[in-house]
N, C-alpha and C. Protein backbone atom coordinates (compact mmCIF):
# COMPACT_ATOMS: atom_id res chain seq x y z
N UNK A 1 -31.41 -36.02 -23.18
CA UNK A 1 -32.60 -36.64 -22.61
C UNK A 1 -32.80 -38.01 -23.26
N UNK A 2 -32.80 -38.68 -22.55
CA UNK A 2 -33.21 -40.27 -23.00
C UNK A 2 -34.78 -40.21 -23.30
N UNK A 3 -34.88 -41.47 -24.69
CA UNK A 3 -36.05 -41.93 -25.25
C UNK A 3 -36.40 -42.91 -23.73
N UNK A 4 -35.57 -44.28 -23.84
CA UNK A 4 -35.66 -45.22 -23.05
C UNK A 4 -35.45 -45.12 -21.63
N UNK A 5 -36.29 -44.83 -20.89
CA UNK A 5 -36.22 -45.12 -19.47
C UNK A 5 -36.42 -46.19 -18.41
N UNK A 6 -35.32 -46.50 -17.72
CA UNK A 6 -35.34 -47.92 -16.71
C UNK A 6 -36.64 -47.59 -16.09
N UNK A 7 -37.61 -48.39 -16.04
CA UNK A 7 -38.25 -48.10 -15.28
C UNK A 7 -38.48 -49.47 -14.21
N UNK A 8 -39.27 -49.59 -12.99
CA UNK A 8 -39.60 -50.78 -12.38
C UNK A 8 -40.44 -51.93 -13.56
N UNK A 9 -41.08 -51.32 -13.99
CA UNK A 9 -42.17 -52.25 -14.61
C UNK A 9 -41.14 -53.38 -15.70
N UNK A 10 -40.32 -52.25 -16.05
CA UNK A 10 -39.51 -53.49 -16.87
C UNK A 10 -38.47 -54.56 -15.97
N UNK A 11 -38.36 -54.07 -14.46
CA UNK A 11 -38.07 -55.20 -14.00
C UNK A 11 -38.28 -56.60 -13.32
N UNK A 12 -37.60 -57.65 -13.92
CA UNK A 12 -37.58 -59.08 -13.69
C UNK A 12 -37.68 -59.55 -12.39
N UNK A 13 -36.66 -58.94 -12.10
CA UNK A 13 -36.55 -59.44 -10.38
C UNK A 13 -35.21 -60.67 -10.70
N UNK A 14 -34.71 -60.59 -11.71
CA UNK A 14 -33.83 -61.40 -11.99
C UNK A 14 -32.53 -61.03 -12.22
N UNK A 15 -31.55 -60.74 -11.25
CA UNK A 15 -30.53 -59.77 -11.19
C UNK A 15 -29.47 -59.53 -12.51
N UNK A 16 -29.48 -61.02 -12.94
CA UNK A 16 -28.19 -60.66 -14.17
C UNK A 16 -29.26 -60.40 -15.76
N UNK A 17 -30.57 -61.01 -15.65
CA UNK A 17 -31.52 -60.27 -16.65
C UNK A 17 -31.58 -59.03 -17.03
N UNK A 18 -32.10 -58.43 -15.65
CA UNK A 18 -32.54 -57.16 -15.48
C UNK A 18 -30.84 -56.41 -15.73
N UNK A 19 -30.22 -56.68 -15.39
CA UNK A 19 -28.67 -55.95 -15.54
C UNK A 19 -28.44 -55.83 -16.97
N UNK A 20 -28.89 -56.76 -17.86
CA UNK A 20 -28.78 -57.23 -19.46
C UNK A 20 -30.01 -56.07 -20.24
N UNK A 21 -30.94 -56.32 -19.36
CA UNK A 21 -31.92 -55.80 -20.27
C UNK A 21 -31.28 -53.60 -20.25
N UNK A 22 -30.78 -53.67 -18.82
CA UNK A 22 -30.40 -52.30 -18.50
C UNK A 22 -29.40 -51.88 -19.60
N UNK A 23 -28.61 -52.84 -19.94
CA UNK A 23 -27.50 -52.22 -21.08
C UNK A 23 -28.20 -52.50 -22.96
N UNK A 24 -29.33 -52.88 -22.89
CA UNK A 24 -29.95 -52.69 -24.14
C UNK A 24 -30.38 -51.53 -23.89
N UNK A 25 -31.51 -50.88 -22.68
CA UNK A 25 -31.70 -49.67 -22.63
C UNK A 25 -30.21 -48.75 -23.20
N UNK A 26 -29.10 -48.93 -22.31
CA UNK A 26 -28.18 -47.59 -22.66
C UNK A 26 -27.59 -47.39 -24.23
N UNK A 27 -27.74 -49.25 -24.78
CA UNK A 27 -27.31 -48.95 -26.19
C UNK A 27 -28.85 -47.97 -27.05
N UNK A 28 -29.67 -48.36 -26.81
CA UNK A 28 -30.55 -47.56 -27.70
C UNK A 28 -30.80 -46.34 -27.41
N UNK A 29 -30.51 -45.90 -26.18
CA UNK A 29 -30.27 -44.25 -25.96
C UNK A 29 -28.98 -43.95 -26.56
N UNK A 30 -28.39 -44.58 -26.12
CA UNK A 30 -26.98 -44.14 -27.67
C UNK A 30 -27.18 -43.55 -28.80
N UNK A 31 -28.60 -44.03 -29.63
CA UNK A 31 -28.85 -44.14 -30.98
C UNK A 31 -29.83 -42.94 -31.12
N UNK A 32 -30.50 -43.14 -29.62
CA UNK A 32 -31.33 -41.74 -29.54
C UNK A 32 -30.60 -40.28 -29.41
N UNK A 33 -29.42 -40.33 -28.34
CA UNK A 33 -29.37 -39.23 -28.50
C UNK A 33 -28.47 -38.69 -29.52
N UNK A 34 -27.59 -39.42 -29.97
CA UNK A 34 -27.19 -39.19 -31.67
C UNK A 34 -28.11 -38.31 -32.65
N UNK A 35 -29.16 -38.92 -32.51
CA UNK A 35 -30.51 -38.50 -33.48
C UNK A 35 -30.62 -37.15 -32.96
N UNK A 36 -30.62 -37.15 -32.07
CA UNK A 36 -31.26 -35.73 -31.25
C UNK A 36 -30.02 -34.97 -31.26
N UNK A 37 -29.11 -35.67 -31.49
CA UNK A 37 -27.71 -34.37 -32.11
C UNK A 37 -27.57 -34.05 -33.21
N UNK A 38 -28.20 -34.73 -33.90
CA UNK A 38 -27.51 -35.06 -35.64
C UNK A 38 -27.11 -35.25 -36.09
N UNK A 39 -26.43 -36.50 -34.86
CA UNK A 39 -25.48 -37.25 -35.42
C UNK A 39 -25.73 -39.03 -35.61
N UNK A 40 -27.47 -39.46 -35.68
CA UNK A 40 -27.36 -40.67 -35.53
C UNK A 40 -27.11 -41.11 -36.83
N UNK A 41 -26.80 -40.78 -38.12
CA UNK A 41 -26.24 -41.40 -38.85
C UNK A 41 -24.91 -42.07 -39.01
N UNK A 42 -24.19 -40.99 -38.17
CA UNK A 42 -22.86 -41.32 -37.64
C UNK A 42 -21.98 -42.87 -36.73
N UNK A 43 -23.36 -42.92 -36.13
CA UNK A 43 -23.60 -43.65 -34.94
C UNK A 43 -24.11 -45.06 -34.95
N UNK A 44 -25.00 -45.40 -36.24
CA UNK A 44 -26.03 -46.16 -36.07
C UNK A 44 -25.31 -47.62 -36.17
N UNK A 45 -24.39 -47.18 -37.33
CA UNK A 45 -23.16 -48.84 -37.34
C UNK A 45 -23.13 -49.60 -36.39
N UNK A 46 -21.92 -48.47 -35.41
CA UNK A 46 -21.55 -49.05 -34.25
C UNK A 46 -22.76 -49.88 -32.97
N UNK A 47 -23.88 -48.74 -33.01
CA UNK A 47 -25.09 -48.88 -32.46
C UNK A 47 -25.84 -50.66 -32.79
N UNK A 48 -26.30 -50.74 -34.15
CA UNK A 48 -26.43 -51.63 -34.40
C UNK A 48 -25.75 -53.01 -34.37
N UNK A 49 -24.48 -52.93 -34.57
CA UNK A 49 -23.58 -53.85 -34.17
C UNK A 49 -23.33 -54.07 -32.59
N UNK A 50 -23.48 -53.28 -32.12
CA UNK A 50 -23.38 -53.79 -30.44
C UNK A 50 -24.99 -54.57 -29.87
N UNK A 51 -25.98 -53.75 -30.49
CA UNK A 51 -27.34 -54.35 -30.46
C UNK A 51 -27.26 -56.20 -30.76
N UNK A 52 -27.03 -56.12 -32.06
CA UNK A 52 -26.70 -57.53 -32.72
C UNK A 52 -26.03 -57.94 -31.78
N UNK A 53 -24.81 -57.53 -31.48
CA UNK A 53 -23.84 -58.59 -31.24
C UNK A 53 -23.95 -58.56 -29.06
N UNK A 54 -24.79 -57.75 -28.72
CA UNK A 54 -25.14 -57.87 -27.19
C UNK A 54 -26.43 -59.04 -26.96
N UNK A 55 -27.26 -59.05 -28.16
CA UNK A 55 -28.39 -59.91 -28.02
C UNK A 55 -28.10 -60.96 -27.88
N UNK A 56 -27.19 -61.56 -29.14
CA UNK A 56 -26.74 -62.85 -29.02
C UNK A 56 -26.01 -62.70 -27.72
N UNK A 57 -25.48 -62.76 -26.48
CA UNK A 57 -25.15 -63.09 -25.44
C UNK A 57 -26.26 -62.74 -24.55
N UNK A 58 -27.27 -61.72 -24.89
CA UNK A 58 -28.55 -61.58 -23.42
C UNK A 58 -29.51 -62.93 -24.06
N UNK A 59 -30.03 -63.44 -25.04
CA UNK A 59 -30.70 -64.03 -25.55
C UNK A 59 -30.12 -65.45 -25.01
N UNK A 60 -29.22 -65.70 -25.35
CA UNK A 60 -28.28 -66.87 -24.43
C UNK A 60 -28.15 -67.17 -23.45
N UNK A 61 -28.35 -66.11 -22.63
CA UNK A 61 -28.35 -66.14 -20.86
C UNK A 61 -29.91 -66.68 -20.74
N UNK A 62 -30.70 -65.88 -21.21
CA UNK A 62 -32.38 -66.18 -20.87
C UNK A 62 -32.49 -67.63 -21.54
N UNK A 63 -32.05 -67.61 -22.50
CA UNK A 63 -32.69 -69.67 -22.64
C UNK A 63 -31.68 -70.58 -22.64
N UNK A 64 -30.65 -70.39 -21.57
CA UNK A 64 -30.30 -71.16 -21.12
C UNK A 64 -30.85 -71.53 -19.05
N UNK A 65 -30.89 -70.05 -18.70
CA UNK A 65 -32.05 -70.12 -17.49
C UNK A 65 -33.12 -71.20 -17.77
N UNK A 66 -33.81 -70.64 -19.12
CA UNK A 66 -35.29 -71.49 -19.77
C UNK A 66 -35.30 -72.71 -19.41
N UNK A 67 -33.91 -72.80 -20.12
CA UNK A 67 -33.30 -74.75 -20.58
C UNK A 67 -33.27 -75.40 -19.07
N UNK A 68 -32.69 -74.48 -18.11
CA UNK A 68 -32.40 -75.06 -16.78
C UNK A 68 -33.44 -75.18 -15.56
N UNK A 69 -34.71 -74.34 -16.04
CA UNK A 69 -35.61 -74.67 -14.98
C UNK A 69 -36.83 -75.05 -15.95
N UNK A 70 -36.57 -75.56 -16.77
CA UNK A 70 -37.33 -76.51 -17.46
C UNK A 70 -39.00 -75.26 -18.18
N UNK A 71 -38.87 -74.36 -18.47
CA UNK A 71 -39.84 -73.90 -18.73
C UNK A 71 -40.58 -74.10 -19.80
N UNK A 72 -41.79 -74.59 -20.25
CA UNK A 72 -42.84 -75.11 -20.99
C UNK A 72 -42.86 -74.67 -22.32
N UNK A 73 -42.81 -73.12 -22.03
CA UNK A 73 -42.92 -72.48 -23.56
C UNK A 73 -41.22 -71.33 -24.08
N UNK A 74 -40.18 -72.54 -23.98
CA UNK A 74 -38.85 -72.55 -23.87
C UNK A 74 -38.70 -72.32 -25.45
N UNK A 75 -39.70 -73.25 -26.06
CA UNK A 75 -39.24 -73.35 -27.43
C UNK A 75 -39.63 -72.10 -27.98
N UNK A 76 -41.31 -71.74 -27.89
CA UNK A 76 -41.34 -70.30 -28.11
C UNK A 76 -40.80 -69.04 -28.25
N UNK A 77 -40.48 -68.89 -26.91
CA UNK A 77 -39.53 -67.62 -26.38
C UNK A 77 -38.30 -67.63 -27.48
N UNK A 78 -37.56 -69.11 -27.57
CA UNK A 78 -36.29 -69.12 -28.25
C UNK A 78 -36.66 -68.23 -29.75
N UNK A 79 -37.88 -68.66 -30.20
CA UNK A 79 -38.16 -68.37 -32.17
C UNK A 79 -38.55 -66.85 -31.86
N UNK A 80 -38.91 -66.89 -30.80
CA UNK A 80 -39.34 -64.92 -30.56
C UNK A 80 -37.46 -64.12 -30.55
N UNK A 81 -36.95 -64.92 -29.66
CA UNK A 81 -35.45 -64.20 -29.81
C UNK A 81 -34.74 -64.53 -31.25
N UNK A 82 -34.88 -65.61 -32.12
CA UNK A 82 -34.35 -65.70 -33.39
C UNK A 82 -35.23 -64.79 -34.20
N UNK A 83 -36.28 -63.93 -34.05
CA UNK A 83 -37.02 -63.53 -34.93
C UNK A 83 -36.80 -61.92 -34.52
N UNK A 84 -35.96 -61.47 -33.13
CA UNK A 84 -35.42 -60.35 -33.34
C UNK A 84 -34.58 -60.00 -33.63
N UNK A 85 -33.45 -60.94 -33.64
CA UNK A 85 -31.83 -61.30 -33.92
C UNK A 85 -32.45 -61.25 -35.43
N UNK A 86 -33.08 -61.27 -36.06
CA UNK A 86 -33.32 -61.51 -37.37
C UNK A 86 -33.01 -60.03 -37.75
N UNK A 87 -34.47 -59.76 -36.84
CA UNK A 87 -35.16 -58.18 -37.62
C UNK A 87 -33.57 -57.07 -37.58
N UNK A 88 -33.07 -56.83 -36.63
CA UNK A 88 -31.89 -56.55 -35.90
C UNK A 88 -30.49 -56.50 -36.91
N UNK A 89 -30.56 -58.17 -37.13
CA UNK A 89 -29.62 -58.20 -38.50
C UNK A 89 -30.05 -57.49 -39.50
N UNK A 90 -31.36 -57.44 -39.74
CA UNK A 90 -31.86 -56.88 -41.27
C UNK A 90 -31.38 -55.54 -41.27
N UNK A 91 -31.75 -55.16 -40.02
CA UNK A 91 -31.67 -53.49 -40.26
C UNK A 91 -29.91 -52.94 -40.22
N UNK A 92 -29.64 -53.93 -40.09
CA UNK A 92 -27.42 -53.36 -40.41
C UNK A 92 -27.78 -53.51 -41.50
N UNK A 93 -28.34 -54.41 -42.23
CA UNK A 93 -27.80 -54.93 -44.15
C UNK A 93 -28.37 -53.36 -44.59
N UNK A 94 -29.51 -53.14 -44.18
CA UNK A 94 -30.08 -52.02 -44.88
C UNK A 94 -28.97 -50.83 -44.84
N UNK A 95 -28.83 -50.47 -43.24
CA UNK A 95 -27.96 -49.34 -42.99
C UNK A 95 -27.04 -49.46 -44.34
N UNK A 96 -26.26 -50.57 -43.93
CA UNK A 96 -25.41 -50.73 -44.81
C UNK A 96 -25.53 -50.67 -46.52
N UNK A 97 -26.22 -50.95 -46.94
CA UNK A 97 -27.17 -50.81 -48.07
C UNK A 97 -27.94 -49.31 -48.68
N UNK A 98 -27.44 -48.53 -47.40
CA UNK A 98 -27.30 -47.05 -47.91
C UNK A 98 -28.87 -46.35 -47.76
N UNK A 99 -29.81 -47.50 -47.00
CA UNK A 99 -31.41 -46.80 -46.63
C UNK A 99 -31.52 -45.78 -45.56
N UNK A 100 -31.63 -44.57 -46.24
CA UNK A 100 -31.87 -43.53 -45.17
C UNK A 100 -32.72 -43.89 -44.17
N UNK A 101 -33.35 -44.32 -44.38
CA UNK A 101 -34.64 -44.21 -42.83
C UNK A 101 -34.21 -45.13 -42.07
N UNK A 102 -33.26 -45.92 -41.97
CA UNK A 102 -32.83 -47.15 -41.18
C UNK A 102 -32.53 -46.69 -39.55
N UNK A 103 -32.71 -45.12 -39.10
CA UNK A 103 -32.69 -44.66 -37.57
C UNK A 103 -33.94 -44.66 -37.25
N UNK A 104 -34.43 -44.08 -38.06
CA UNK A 104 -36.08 -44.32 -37.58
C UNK A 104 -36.81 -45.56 -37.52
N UNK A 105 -36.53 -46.69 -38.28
CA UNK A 105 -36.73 -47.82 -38.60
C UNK A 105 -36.41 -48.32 -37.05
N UNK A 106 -34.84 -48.04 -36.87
CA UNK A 106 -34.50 -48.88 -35.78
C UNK A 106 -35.48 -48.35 -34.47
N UNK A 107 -35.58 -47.18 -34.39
CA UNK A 107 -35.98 -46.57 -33.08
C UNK A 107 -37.22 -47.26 -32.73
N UNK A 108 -38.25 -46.93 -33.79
CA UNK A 108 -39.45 -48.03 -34.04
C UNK A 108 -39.30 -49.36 -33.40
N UNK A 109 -38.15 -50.25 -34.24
CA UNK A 109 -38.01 -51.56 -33.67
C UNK A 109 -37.55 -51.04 -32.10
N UNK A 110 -36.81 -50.66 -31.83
CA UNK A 110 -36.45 -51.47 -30.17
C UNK A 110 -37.32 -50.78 -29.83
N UNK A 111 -38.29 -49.21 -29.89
CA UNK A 111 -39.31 -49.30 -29.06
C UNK A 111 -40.52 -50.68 -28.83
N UNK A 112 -40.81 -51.18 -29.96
CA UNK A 112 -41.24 -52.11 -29.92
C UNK A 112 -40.62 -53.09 -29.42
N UNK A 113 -39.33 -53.77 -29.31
CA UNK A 113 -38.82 -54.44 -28.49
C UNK A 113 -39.23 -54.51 -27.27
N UNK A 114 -38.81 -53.40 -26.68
CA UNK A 114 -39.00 -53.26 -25.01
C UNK A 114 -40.48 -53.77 -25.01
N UNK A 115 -41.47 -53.06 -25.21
CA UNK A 115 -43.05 -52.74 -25.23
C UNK A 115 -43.50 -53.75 -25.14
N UNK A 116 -42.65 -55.11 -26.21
CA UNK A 116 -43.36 -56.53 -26.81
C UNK A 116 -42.93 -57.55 -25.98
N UNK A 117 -41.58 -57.27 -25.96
CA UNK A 117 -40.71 -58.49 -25.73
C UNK A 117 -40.72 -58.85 -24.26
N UNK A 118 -40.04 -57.77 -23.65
CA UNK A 118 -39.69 -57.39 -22.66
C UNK A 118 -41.02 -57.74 -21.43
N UNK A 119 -41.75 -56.16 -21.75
CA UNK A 119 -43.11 -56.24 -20.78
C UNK A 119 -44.09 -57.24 -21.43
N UNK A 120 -43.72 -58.42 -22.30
CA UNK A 120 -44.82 -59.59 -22.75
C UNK A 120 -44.03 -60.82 -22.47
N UNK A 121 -43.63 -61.24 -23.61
CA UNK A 121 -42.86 -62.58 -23.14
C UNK A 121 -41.87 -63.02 -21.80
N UNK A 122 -40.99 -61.38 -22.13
CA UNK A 122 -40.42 -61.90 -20.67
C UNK A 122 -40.78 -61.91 -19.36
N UNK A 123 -42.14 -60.89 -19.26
CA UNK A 123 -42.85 -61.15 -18.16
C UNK A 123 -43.40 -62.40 -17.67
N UNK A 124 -43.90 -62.96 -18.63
CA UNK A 124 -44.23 -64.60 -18.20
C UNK A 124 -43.41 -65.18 -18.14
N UNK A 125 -42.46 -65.17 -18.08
CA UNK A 125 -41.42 -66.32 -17.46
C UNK A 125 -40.63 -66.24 -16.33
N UNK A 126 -41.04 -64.91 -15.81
CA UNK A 126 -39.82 -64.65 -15.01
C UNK A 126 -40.78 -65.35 -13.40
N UNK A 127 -41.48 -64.82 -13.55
CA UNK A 127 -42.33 -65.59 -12.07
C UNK A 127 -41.84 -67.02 -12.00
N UNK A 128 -42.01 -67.94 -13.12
CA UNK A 128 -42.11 -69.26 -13.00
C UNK A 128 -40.64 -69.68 -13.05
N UNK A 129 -39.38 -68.36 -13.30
CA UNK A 129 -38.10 -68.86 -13.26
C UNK A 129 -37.84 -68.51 -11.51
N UNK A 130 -38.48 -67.45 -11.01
CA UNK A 130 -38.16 -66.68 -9.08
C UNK A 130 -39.10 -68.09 -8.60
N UNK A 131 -39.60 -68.81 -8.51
CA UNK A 131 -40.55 -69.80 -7.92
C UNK A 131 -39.53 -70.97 -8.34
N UNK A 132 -38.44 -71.03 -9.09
CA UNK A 132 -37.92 -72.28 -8.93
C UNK A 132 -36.50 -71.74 -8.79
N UNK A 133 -36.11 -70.69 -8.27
CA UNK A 133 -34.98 -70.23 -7.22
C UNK A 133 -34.32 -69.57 -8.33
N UNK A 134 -34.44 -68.78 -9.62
CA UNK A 134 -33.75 -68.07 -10.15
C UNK A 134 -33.86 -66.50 -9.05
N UNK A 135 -32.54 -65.88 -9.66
CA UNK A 135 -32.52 -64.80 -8.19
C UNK A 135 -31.95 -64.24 -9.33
């Protein structure tokens, strides 16, 4: 059973977004249902490293859209995506660093991800990117 569910509300209306944001959902059910096997310690490496290393290319796609239809609060959005790419990195050093709670830690963060990021920041932009012909 999945934590993270696609739902409408998290969608953009922005076909290769919404396709991006869909494969952050499947990586963090990865991590969930590990947990729910007993095996997310097993798991969380790989988990986290695809997280990290998928953001930097979804984070790239969205502000370069930003960059291209000129959106206002471009600069913003960007320090909100360097400030999860942050948190994101932190939590491998830890894993790595041998902190047990670093599954729960994470689960926390990307629930909060979705919740913040997703249904907040990226909601405001996506209207003002479909009104100047993003599809």
């Amino acid at each position: 059973m999945s934590l993270f569910t696609w739902d409408d509300k998290y969608t953009l209306h922005i076909a290769e977004i919404d396709r991006q944001h869909q494969k952050l959902f499947a990586l963090f059910n990865d991590l969930y249902d590990a947990m729910q096997d007993g095996h997310g310690q097993e798991v969380i490496d790989k988990v986290l490293t695809g997280v990290v290393d998928y953001t930097v290319y979804h984070f790239d796609t969205e502000e370069k859209l930003l960059r291209q239809y000129g959106y206002q609060d471009e600069a913003a959005h960007r320090a909100e995506h360097a400030k999860l790419a942050e948190q994101a990195k932190a939590l491998v050093l830890k894993h790595r660093a041998g902190e047990a709670k670093v599954t729960l830690a994470t689960l926390k963060f990307l629930c909060d991800w979705l919740n913040n990021h997703i249904l907040g920041t990226d909601k405001k932009f996506a209207p003002f990117l479909i009104e100047r012909g993003a599809r």
